[in-house]
N, C-alpha and C. Protein backbone atom coordinates (compact mmCIF):
# COMPACT_ATOMS: atom_id res chain seq x y z
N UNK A 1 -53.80 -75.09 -39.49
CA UNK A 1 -54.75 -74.81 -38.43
C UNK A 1 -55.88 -73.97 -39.01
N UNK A 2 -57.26 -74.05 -38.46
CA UNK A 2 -58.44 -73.52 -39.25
C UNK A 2 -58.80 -73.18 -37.46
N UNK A 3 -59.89 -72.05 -37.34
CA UNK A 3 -60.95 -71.47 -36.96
C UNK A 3 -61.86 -72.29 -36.96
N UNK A 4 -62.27 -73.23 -37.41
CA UNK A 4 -63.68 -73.56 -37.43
C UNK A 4 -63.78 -74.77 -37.19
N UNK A 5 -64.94 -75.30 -36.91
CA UNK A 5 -64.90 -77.24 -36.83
C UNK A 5 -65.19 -77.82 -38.28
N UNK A 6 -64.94 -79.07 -37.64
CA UNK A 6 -65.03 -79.41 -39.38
C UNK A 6 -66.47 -79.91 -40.16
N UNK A 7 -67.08 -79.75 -40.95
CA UNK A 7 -68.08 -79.93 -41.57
C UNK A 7 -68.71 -78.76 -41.54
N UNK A 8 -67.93 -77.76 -41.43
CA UNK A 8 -68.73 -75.79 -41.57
C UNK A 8 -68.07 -75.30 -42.53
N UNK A 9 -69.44 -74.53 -42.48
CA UNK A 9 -69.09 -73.28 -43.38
C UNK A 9 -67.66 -73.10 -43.33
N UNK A 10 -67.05 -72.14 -44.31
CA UNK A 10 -65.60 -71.66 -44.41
C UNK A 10 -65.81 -70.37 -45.01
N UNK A 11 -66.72 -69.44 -44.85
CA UNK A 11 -66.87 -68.37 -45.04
C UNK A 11 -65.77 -67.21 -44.48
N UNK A 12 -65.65 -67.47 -42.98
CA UNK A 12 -65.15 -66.89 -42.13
C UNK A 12 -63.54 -67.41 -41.87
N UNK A 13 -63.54 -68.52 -42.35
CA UNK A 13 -62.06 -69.32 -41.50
C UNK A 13 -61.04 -68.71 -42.16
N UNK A 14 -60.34 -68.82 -40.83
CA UNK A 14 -58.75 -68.33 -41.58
C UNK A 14 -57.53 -69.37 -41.15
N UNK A 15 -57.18 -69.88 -41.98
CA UNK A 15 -56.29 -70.96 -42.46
C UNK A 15 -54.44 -70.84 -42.09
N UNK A 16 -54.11 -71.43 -41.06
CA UNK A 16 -52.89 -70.68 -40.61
C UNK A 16 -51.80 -71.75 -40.76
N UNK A 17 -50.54 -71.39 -41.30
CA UNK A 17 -49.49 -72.30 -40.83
C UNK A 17 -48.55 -72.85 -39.49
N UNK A 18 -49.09 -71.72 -38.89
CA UNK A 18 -48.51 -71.56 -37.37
C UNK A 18 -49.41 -71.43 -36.07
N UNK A 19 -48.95 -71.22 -34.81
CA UNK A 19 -50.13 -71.08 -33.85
C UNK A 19 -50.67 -69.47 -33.72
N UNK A 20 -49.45 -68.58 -34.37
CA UNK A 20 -49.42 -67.23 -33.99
C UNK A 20 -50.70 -66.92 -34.76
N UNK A 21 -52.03 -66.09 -33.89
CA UNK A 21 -52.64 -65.65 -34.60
C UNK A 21 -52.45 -64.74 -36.12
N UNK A 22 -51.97 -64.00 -35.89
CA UNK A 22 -52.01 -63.02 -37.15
C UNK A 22 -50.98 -63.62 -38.34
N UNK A 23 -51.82 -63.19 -39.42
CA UNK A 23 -51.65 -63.82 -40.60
C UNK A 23 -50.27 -62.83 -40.84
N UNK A 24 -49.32 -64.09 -41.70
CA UNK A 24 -48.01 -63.96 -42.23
C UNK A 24 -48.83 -63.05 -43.92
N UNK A 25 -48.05 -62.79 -44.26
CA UNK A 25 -48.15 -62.57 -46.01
C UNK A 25 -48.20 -63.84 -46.60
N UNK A 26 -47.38 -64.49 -46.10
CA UNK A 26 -47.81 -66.10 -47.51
C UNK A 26 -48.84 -66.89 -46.64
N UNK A 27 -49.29 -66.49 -45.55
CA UNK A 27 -50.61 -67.30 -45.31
C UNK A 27 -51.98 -66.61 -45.34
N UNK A 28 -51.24 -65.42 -45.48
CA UNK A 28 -52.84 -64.39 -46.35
C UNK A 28 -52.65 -64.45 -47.60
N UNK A 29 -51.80 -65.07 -48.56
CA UNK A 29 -52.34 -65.63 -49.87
C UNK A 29 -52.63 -66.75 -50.12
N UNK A 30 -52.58 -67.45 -49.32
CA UNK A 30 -53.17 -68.90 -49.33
C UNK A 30 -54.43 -68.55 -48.71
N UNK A 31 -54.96 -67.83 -48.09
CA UNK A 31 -55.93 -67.62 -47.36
C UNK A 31 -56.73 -67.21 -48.62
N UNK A 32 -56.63 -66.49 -49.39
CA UNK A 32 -56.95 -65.45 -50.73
C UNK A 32 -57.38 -66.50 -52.16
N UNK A 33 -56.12 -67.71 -51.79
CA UNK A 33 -57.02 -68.73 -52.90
C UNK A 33 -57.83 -69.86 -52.55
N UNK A 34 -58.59 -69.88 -50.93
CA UNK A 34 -58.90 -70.74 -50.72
C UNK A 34 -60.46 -70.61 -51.68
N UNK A 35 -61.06 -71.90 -51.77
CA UNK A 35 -62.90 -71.78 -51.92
C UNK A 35 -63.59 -71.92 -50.74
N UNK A 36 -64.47 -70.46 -50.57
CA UNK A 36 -64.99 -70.60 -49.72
C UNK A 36 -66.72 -70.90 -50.24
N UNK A 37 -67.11 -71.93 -49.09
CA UNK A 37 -68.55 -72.56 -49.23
C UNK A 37 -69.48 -71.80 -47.90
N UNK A 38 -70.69 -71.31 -48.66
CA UNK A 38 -71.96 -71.53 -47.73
C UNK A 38 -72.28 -72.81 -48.25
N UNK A 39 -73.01 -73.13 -47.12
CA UNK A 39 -74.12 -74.50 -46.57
C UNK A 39 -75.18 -74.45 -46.93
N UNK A 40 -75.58 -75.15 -47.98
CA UNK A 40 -77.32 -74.99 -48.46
C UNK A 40 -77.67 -76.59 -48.27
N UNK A 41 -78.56 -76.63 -47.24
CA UNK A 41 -78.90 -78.24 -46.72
C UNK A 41 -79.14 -78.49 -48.58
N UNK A 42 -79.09 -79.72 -48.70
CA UNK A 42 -79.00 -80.38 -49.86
C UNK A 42 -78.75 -80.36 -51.25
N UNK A 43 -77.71 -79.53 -51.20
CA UNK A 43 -77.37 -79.07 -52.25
C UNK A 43 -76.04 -79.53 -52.54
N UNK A 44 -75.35 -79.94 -51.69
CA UNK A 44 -74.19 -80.68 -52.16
C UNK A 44 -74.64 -82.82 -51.89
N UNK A 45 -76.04 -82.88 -51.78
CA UNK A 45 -76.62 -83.71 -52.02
C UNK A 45 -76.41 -84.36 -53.46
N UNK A 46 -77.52 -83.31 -54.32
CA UNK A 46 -77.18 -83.17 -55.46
C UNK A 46 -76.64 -82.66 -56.69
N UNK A 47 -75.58 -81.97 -55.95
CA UNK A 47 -74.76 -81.62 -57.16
C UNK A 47 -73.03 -81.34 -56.22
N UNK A 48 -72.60 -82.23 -55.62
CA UNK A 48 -71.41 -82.18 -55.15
C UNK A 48 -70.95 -80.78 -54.27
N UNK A 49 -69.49 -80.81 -54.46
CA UNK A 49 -68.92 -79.24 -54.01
C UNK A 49 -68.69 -78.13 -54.92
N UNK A 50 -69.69 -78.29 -56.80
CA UNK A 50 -69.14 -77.58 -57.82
C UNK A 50 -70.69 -76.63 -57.49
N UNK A 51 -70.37 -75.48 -57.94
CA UNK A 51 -71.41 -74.37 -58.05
C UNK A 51 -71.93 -74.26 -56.70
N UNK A 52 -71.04 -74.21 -55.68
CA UNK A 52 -72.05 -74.01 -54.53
C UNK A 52 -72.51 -72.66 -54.46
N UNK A 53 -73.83 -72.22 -53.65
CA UNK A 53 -74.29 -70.99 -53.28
C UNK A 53 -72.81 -69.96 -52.42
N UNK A 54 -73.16 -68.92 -52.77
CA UNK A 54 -72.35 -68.15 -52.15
C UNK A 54 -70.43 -68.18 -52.59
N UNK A 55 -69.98 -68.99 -53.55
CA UNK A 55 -69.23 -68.91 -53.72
C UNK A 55 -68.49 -68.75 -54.97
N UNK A 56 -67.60 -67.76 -55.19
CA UNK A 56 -66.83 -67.56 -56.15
C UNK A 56 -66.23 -68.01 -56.90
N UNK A 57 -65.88 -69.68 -56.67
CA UNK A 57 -65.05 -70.64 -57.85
C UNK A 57 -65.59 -71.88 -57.69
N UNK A 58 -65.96 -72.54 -58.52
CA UNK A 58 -66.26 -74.06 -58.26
C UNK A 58 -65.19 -74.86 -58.43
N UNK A 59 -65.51 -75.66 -57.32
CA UNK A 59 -64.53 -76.82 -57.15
C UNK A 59 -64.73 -77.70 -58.16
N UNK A 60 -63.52 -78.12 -58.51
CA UNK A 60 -63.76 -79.60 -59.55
C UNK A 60 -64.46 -80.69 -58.87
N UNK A 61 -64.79 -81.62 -59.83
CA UNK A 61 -65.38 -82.61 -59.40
C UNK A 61 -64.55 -83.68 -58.81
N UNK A 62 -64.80 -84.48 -58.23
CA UNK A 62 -63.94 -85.70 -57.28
C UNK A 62 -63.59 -86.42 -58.76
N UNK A 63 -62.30 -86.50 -59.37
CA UNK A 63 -61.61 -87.63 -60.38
C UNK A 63 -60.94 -88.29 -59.84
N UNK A 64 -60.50 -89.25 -60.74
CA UNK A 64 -59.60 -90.79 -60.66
C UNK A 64 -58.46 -89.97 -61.99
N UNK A 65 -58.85 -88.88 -62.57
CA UNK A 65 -58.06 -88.93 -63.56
C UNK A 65 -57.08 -87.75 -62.87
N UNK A 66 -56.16 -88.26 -62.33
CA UNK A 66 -55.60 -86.95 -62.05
C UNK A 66 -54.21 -85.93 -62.60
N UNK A 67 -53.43 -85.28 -62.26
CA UNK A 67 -52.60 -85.10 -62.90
C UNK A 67 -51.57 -84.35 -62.05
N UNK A 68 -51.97 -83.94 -60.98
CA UNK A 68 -51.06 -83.20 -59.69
C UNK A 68 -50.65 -84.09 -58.59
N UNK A 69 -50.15 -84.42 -57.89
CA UNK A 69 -49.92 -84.73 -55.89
C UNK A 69 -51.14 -84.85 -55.40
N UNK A 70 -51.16 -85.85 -54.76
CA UNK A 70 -52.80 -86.41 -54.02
C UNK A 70 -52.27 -87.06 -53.15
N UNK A 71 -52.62 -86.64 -51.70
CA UNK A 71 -52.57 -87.68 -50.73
C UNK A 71 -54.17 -87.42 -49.89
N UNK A 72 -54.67 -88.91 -49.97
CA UNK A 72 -55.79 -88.98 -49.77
C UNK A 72 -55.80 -89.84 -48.31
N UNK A 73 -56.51 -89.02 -47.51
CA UNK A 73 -56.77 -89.91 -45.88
C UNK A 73 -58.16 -90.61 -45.57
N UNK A 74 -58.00 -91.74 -45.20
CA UNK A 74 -59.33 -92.59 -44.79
C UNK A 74 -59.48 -93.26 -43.55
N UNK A 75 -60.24 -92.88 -42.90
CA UNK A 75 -60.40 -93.47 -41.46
C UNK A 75 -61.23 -95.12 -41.81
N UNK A 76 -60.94 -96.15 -40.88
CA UNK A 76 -61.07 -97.09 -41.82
C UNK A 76 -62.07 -97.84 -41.42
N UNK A 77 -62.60 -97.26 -39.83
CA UNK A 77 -63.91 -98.02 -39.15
C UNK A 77 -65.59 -97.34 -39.51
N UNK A 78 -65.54 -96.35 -40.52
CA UNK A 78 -66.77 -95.54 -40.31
C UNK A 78 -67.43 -96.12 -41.37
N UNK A 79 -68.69 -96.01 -41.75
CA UNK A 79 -69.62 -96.55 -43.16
C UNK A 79 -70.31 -95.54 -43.52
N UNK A 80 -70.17 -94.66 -43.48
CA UNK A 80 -70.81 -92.88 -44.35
C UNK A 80 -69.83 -93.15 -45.87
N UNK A 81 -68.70 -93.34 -45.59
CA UNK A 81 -68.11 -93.61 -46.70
C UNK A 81 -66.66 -94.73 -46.14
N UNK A 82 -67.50 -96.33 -46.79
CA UNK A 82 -66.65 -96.87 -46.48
C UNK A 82 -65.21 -97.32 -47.07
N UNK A 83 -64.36 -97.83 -46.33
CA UNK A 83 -62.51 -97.53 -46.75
C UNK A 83 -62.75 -97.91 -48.16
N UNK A 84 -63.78 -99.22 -47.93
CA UNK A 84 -63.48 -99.76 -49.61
C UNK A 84 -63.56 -98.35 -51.01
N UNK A 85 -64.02 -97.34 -50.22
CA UNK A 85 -64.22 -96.59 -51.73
C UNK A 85 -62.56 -96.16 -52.02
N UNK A 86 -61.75 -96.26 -50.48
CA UNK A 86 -60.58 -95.73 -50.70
C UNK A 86 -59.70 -96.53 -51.64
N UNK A 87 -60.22 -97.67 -51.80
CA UNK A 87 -59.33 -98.54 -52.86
C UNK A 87 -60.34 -98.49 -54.25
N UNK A 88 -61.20 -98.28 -54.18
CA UNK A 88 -61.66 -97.93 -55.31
C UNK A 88 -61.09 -96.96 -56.34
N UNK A 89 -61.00 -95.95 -55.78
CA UNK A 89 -60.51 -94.44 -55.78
C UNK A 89 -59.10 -95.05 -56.57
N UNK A 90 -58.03 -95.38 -55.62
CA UNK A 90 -56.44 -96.37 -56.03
C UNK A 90 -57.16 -97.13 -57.36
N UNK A 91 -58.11 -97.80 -57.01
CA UNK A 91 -57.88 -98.61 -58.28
C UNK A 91 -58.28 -98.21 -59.51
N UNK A 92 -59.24 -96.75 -59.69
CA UNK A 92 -59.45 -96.27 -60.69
C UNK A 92 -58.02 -95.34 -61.17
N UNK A 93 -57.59 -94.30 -60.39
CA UNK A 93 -56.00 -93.60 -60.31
C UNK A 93 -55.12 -94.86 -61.30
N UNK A 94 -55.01 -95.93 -60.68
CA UNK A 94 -53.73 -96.60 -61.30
C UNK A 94 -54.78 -96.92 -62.93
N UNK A 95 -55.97 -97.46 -63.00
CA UNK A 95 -56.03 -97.74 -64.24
C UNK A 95 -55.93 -96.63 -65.54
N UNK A 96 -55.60 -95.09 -64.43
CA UNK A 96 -55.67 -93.98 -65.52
C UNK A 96 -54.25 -94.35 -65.66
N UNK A 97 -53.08 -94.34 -64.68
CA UNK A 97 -51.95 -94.46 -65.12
C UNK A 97 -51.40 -93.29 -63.99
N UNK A 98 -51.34 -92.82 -63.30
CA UNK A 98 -51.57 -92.07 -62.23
C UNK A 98 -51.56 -92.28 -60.88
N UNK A 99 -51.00 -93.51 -61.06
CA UNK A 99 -50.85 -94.18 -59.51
C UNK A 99 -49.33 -92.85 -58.45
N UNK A 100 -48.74 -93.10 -59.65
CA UNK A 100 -47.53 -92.49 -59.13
C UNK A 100 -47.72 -90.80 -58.56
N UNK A 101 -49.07 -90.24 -58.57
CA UNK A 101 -49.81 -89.06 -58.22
C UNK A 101 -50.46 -88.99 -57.19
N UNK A 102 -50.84 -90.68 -56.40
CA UNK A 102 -51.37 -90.31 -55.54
C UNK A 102 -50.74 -91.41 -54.19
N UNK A 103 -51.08 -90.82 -53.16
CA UNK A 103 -50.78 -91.74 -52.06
C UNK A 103 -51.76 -91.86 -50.78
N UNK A 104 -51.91 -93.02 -50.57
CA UNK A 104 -53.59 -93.26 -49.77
C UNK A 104 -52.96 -93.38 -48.14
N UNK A 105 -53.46 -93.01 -47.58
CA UNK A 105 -53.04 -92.72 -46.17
C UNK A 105 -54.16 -93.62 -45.18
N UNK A 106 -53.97 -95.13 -44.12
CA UNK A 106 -55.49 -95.13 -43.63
C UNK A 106 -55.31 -94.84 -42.02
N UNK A 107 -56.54 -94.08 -41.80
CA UNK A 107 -56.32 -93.70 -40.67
C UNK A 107 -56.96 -94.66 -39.56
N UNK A 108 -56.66 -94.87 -38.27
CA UNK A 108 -57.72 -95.80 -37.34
C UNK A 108 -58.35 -95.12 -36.76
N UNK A 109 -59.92 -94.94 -36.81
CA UNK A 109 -60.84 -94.45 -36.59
C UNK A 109 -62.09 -95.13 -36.88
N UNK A 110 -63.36 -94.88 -36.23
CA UNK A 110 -64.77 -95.36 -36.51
C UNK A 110 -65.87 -94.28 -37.06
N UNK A 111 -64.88 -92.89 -37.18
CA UNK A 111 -65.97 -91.27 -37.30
C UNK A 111 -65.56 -91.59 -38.76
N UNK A 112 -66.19 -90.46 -39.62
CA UNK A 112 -66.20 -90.11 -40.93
C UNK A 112 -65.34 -89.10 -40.70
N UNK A 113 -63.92 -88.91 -41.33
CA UNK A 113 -62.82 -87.90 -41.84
C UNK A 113 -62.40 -87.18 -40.23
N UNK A 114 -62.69 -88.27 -39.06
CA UNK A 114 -62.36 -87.71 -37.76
C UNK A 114 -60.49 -87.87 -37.44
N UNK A 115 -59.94 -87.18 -38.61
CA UNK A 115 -58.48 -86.83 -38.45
C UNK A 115 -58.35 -85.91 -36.71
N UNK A 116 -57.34 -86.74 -36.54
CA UNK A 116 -56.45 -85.35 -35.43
C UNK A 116 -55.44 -84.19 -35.75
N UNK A 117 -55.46 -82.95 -35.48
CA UNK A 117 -55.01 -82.24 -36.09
C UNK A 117 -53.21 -82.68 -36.71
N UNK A 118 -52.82 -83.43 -35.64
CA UNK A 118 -51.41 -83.80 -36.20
C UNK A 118 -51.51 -84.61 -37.33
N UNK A 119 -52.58 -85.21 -37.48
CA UNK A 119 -52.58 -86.35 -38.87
C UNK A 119 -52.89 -85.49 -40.20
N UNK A 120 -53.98 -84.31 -40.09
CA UNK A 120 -53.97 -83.36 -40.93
C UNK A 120 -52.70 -82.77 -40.97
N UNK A 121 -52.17 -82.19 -39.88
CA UNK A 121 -51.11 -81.30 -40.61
C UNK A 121 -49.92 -81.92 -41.03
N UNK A 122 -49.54 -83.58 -40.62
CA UNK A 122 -48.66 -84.69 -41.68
C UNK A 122 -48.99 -84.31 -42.96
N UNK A 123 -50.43 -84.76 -43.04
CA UNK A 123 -50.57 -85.30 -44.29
C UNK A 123 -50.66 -83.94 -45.49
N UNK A 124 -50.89 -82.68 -44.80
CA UNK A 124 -50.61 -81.61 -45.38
C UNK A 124 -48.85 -80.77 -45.59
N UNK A 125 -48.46 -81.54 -44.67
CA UNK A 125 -46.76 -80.82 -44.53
C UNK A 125 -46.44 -81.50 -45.66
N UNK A 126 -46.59 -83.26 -45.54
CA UNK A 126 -45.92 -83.85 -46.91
C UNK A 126 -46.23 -83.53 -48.12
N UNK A 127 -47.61 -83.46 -48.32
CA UNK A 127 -47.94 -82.74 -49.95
C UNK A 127 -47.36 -81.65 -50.13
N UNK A 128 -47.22 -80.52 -49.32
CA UNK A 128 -46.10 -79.30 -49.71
C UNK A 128 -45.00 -79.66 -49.75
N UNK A 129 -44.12 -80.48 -49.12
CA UNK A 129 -43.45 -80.92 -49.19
C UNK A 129 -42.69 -81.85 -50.80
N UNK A 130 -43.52 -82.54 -50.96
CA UNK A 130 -44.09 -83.19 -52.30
C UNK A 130 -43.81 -82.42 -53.43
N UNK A 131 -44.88 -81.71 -53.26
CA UNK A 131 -44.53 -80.87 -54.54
C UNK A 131 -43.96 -79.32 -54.78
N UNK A 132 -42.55 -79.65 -53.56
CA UNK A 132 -41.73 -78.65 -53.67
C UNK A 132 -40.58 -79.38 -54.09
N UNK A 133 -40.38 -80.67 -53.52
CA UNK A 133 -38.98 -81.04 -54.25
C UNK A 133 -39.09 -82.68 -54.94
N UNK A 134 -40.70 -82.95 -54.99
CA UNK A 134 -40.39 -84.40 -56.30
C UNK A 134 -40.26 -85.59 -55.48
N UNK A 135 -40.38 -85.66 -54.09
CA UNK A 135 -40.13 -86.95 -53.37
C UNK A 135 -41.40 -86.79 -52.99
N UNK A 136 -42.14 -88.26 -53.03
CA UNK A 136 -43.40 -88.99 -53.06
C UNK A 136 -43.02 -89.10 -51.34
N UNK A 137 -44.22 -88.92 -50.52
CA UNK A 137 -44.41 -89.68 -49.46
C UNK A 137 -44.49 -90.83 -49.11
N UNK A 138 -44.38 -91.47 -47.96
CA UNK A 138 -44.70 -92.68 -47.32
C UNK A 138 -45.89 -92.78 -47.40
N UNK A 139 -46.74 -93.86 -47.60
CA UNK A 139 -48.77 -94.24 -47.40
C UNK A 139 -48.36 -95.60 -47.33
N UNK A 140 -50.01 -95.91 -47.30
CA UNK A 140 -50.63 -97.59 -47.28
C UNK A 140 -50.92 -98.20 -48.00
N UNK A 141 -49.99 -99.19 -48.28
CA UNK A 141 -50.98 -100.07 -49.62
C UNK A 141 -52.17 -100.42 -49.58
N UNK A 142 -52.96 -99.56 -50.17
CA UNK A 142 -54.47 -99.90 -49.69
C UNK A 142 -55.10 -101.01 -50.68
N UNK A 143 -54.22 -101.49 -51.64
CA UNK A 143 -54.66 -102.63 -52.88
C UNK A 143 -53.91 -103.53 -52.64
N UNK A 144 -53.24 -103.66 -51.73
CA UNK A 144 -52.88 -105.26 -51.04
C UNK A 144 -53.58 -105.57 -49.99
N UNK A 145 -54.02 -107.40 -50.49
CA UNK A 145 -54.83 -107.84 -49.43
C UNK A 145 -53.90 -107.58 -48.27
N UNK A 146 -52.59 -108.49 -48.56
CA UNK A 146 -52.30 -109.28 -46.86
C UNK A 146 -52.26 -107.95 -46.01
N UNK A 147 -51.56 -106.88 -47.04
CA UNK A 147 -51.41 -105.60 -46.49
C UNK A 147 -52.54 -104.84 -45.16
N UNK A 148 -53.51 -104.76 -45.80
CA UNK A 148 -55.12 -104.20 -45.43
C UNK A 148 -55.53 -105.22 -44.16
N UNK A 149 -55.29 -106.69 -44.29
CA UNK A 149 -55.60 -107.23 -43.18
C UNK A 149 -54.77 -107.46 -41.76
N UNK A 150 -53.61 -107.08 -41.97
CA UNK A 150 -52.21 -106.97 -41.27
C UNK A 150 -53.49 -106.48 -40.03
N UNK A 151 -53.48 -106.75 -38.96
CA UNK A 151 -53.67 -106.52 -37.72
C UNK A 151 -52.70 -104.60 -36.99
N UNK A 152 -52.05 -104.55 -37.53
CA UNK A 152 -51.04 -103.18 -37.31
C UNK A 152 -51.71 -101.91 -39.03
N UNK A 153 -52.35 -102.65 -39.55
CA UNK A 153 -53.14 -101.48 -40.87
C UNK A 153 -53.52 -100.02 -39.98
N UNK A 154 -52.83 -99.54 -40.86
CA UNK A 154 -53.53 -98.03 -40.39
C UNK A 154 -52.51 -97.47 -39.29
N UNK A 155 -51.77 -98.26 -38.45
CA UNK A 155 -50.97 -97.45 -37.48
C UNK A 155 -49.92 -96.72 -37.89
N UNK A 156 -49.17 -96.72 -39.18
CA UNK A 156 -48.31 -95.96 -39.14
C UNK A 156 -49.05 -94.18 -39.40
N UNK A 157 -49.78 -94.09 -40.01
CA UNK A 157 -50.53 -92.29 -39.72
C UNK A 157 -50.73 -92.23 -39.14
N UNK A 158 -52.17 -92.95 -37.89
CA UNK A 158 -52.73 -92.36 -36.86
C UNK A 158 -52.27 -92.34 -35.52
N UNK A 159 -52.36 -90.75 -35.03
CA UNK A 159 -51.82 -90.63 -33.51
C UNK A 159 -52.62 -91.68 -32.67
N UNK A 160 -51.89 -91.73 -31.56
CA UNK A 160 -52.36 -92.93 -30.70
C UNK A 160 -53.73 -92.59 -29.71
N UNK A 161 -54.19 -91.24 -29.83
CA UNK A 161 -55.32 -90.92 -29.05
C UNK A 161 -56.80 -91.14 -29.85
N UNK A 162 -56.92 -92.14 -30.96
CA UNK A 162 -58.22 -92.11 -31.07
C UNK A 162 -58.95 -93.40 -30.27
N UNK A 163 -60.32 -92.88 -29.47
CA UNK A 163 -60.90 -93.88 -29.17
C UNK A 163 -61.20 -95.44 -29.60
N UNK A 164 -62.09 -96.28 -29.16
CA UNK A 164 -62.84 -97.64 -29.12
C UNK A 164 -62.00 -97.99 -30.33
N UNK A 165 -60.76 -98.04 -30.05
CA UNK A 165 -59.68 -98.72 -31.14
C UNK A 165 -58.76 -99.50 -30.57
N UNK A 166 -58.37 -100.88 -30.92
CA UNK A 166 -57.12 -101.58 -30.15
C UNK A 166 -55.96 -100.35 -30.54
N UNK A 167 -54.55 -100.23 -29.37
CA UNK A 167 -54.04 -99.51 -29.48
C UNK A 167 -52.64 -100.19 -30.83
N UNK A 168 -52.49 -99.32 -31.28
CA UNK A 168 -51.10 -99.69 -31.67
C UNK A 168 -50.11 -100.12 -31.73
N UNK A 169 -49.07 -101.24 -31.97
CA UNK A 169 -47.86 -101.43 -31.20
C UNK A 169 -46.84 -100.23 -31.15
């Protein structure tokens, strides 16, 4: 759970595992290694989320080469960034050899990264989860055709309340 909406600043947010306001000790050190970003209109234009203004650590750059737990979510109706990059992404990962690092999640939606908080906090429980005891999550084959065109794609992550979407079985 976060304080803030999404596409803001994170100057201020405080990052919780629970509903109880006040911070635990292990969620005020997770709070302690987050990166926090100011907003400089166009600046993550051209030069990503690394060296932003106002902040203390730069983020790495977006790789295919990876080497940790990745579960990556894609809403699959929006064109700001469309799904296809999400198999892009898979198909660069597996040609590093790294497939087994990541797992692609698609969500049903028409917004850009318009997760519901339960689909965030899935897809965040399992990566802790993940890489506390070595068992890979459930995802979507996002590099199979018949898979991707299946009429039911995308329903097993997303909760059943997102709009101008056929519903789910």
């Amino acid at each position: 759970m976060a304080t803030t909406d999404p596409g803001r600043e994170n100057l201020e947010t405080e990052y919780q595992y629970d509903a109880d306001p006040a911070l635990t000790a292990e969620e005020q050190a997770f709070n302690d290694l987050i990166v926090r970003i100011a907003a400089e209109p166009q600046h993550r234009h051209h030069n990503g989320l690394g060296g932003q203004p106002g902040s203390d650590a730069v983020s790495p750059a977006i790789s295919w080469n990876i080497s940790i737990p990745v579960i990556s979510t894609h809403t699959l109706g929006e064109l700001f960034v469309p799904f296809h990059m999400e198999q892009i992404y898979a198909e660069r990962v597996a040609a590093n050899g790294a497939s087994d690092l990541l797992v692609s999640r698609a969500i049903r939606d028409i917004s850009h990264c318009s997760f519901r908080p339960a689909e965030r906090i899935a897809a965040f429980d399992d990566l802790v989860t993940w890489v506390e005891t070595g068992v890979r999550p459930a995802g979507d084959d996002v590099l199979d055709p018949a898979t991707v065109a299946d009429p039911n794609f995308g329903c097993q992550f997303t909760e059943p309340e997102h709009p101008y979407l056929p519903a789910c079985p």
